[in-house]
PDB file of N, CA and C in Angstrom:
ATOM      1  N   UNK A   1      29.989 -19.234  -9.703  1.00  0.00           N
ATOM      2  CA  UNK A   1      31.060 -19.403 -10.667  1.00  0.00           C
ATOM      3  C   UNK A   1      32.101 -18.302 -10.431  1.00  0.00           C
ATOM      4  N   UNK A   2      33.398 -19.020 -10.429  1.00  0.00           N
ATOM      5  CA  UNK A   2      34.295 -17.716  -9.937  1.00  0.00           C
ATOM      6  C   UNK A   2      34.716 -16.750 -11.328  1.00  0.00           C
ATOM      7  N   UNK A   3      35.702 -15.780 -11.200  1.00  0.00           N
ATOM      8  CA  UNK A   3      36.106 -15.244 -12.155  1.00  0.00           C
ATOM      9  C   UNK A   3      37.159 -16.159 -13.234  1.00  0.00           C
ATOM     10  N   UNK A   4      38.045 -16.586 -12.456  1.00  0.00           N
ATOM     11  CA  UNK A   4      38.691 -17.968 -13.060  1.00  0.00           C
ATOM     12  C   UNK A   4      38.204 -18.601 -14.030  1.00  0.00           C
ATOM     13  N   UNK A   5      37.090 -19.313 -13.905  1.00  0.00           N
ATOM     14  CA  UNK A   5      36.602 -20.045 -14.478  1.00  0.00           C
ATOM     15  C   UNK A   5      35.771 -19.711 -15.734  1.00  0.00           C
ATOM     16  N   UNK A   6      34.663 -18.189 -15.654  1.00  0.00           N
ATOM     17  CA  UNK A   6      34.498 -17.749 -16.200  1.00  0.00           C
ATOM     18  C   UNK A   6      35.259 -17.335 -17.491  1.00  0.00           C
ATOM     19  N   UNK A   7      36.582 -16.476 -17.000  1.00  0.00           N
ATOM     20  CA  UNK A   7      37.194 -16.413 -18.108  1.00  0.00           C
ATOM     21  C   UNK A   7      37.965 -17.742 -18.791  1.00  0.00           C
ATOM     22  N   UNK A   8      38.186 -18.631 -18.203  1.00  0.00           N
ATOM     23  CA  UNK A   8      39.028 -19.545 -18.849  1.00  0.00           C
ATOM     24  C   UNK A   8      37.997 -20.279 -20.019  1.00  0.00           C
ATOM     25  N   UNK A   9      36.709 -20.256 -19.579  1.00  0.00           N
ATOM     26  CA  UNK A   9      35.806 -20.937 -20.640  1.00  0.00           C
ATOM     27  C   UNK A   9      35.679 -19.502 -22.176  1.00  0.00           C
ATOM     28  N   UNK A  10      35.661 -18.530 -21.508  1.00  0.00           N
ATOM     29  CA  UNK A  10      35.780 -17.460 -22.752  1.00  0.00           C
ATOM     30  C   UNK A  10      36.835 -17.380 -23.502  1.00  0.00           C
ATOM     31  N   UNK A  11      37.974 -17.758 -23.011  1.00  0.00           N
ATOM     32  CA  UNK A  11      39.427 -18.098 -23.903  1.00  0.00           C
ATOM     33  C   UNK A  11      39.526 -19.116 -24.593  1.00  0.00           C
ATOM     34  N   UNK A  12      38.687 -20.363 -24.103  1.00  0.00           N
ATOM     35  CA  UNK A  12      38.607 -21.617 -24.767  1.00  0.00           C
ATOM     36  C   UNK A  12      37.930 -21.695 -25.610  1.00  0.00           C
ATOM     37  N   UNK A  13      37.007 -20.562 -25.942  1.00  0.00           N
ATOM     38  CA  UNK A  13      35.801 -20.757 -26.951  1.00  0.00           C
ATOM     39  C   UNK A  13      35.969 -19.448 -27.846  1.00  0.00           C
ATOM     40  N   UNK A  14      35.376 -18.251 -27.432  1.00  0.00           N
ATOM     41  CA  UNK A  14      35.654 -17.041 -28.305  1.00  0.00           C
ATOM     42  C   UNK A  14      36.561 -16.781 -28.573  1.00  0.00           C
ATOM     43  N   UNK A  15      37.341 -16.236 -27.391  1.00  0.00           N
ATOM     44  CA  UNK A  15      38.916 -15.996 -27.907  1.00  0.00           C
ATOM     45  C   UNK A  15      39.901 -16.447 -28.812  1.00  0.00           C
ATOM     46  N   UNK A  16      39.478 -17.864 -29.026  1.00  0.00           N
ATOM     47  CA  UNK A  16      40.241 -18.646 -29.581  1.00  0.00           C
ATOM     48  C   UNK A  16      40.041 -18.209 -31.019  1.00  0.00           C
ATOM     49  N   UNK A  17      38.429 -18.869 -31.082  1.00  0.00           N
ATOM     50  CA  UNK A  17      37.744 -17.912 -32.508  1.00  0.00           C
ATOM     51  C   UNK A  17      38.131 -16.845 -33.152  1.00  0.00           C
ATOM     52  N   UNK A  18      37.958 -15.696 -32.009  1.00  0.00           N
ATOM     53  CA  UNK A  18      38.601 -14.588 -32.668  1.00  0.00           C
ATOM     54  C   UNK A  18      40.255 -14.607 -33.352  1.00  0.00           C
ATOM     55  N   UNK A  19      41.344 -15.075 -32.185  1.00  0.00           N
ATOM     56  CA  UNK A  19      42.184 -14.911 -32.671  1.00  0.00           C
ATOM     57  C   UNK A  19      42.759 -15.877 -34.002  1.00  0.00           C
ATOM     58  N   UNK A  20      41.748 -16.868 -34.363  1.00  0.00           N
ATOM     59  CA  UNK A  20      42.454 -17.528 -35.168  1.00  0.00           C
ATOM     60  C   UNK A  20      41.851 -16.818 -36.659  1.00  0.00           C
ATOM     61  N   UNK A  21      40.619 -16.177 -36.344  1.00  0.00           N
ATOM     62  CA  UNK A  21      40.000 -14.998 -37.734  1.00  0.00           C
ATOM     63  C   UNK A  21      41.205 -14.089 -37.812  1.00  0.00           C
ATOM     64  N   UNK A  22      41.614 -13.412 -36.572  1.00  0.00           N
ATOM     65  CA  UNK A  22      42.585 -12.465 -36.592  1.00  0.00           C
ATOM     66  C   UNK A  22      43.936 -13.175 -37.931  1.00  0.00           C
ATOM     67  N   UNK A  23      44.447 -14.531 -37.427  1.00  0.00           N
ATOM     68  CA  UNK A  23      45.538 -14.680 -37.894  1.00  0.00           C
ATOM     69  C   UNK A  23      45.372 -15.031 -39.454  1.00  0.00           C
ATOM     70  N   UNK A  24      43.923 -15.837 -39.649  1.00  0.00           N
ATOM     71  CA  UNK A  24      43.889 -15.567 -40.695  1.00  0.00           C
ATOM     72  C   UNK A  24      43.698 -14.377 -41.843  1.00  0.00           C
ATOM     73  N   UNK A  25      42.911 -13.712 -41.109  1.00  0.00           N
ATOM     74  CA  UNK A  25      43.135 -12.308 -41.796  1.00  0.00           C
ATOM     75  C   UNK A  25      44.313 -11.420 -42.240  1.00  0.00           C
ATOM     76  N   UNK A  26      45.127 -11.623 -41.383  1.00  0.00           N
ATOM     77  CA  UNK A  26      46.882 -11.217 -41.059  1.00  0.00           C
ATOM     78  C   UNK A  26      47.446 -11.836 -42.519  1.00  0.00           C
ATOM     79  N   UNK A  27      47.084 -13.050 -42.588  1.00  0.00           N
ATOM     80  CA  UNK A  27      47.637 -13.813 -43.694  1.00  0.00           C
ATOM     81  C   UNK A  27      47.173 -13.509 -44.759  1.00  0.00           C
ATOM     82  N   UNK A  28      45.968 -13.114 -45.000  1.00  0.00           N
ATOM     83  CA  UNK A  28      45.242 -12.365 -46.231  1.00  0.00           C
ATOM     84  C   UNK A  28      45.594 -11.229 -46.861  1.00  0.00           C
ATOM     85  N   UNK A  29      45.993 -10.224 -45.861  1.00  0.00           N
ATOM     86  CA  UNK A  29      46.710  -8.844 -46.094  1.00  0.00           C
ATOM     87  C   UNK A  29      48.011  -9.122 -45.997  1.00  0.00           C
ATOM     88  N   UNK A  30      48.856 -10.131 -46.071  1.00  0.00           N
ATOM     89  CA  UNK A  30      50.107  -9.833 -46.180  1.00  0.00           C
ATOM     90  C   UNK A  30      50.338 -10.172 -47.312  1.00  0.00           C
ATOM     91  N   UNK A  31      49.695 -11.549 -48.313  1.00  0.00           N
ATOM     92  CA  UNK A  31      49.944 -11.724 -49.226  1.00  0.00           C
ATOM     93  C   UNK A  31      48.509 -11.056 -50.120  1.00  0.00           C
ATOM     94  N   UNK A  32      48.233 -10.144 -50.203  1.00  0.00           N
ATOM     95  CA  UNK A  32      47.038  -9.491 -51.229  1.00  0.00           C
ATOM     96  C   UNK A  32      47.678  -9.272 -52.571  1.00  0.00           C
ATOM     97  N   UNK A  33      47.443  -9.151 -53.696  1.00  0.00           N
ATOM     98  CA  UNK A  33      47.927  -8.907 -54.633  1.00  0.00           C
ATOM     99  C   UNK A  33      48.806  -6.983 -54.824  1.00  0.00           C
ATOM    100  N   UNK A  34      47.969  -6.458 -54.080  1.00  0.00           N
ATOM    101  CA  UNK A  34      48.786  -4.737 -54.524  1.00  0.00           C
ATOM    102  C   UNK A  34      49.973  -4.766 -53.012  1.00  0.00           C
ATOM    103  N   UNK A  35      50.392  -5.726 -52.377  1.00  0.00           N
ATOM    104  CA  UNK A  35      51.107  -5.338 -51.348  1.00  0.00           C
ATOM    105  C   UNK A  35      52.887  -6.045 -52.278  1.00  0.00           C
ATOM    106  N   UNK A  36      52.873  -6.537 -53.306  1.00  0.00           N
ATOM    107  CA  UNK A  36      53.984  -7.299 -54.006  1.00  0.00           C
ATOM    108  C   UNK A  36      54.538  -5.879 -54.230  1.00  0.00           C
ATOM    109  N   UNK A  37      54.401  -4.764 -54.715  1.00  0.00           N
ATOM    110  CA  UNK A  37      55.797  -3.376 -54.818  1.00  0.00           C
ATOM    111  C   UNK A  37      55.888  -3.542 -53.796  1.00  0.00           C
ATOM    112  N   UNK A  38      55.555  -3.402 -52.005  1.00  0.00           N
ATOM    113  CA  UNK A  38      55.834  -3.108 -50.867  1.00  0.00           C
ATOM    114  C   UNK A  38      56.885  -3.863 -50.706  1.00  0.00           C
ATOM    115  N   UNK A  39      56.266  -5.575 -50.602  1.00  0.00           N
ATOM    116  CA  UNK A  39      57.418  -6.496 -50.468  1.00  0.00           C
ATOM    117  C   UNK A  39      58.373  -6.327 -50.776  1.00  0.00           C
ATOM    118  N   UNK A  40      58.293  -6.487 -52.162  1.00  0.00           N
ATOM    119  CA  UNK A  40      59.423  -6.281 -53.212  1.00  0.00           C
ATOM    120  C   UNK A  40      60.719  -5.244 -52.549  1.00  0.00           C
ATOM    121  N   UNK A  41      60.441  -3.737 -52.349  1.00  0.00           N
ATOM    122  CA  UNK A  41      61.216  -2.355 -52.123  1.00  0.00           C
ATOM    123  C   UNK A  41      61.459  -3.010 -50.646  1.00  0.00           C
ATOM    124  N   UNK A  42      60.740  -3.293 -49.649  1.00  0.00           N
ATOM    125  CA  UNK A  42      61.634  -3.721 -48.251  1.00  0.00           C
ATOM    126  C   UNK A  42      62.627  -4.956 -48.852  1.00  0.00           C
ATOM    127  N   UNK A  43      62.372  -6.163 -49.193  1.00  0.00           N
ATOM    128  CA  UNK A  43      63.368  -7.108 -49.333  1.00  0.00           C
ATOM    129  C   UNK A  43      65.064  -6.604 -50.218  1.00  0.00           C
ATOM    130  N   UNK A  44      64.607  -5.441 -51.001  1.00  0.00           N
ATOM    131  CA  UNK A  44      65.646  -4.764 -51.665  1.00  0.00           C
ATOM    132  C   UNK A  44      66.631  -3.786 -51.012  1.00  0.00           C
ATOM    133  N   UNK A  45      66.172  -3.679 -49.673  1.00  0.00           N
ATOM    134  CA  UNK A  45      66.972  -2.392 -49.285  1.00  0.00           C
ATOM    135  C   UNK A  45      68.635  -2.497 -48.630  1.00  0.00           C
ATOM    136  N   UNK A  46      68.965  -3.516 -48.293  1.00  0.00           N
ATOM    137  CA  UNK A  46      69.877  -4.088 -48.202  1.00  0.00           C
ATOM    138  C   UNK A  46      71.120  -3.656 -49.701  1.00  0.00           C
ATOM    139  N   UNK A  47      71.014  -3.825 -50.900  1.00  0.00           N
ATOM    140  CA  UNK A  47      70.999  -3.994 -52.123  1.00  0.00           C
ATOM    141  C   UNK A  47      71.216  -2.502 -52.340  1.00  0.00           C
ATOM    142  N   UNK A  48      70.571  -1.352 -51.758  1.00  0.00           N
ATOM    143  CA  UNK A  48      70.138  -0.063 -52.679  1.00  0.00           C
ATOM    144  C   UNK A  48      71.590   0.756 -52.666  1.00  0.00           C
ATOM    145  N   UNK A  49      72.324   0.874 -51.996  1.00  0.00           N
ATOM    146  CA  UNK A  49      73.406   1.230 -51.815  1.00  0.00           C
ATOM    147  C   UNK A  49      74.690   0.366 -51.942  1.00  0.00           C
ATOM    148  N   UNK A  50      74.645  -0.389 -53.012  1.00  0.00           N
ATOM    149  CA  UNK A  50      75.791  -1.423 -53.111  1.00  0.00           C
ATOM    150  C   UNK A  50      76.984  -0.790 -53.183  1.00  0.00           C
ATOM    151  N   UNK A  51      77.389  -0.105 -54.042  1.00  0.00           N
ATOM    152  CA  UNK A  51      78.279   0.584 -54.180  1.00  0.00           C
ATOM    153  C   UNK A  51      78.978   1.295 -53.452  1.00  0.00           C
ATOM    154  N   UNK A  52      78.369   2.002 -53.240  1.00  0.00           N
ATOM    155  CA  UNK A  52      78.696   3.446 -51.927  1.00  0.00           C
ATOM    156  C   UNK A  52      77.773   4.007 -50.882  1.00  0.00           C
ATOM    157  N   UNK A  53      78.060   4.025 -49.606  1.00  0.00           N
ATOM    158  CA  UNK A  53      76.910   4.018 -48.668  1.00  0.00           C
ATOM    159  C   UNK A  53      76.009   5.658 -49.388  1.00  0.00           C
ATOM    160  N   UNK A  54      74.989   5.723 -48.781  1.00  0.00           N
ATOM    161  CA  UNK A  54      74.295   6.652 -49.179  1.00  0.00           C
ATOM    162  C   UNK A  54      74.855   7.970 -48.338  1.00  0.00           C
ATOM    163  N   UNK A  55      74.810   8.831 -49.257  1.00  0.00           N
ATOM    164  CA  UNK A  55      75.036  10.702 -48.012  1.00  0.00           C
ATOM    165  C   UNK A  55      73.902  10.986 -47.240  1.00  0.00           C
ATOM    166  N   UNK A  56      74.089  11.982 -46.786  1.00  0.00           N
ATOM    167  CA  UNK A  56      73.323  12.475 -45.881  1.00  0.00           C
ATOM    168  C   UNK A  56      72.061  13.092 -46.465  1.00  0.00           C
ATOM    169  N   UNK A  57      72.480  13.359 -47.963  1.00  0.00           N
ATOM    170  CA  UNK A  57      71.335  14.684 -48.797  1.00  0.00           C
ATOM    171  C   UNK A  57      70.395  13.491 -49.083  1.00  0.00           C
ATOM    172  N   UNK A  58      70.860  11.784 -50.214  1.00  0.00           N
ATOM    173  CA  UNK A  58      70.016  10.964 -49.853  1.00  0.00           C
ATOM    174  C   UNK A  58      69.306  10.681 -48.921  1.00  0.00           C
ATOM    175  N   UNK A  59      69.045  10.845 -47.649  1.00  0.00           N
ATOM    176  CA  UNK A  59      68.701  10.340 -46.634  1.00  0.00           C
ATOM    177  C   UNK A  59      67.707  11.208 -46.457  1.00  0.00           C
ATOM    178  N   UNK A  60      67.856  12.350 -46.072  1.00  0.00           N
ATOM    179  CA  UNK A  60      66.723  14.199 -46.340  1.00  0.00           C
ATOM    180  C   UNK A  60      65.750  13.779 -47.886  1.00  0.00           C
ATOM    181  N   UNK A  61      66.207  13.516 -48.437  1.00  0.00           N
ATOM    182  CA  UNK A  61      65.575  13.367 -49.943  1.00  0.00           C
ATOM    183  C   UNK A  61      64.475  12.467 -49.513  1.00  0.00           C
ATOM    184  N   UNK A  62      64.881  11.381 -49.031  1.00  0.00           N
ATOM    185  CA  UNK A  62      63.789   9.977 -48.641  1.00  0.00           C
ATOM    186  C   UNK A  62      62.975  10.337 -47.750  1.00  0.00           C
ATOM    187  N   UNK A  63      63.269  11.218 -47.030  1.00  0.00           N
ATOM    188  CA  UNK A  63      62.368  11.652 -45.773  1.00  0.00           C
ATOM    189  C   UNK A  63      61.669  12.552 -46.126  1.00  0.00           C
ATOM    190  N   UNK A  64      61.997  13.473 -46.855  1.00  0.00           N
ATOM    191  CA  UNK A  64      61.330  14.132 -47.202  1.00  0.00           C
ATOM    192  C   UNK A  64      60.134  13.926 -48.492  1.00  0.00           C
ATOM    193  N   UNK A  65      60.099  12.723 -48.732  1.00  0.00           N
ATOM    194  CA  UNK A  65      59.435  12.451 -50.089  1.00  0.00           C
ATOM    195  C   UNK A  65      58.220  11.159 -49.297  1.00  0.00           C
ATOM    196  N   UNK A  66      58.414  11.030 -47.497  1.00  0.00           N
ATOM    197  CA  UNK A  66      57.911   9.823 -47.426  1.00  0.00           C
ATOM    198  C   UNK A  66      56.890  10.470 -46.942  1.00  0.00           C
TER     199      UNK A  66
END
């Protein structure tokens, strides 16, 4: 049995397995219930500075607090 073949039957069977646990899992942790503040503050950031772009001291402030 060559190497070829070998692996192509391990991609067709495990691999596959695995990656489709993977994606479902992916999908589990993205929508979990404590990840909705996360969402929420990225989809907003666009928004946070409506007014007037932010200074420079904002910017040190955020970094420094992350």
């Amino acid at each position: 049995m060559d190497l070829y073949t070998l692996l192509r039957e391990f991609a067709d069977s495990w691999m596959l397995l695995f990656l489709f646990c993977f994606f479902i899992g992916c999908v589990i942790w993205a929508f979990r219930p404590g990840s909705r503040k996360t969402h929420q503050d990225t989809a907003n950031i666009p928004f946070r500075h409506e007014d007037k772009p932010a200074s420079d001291s904002d910017a040190q402030i955020k970094e420094v607090r992350s």
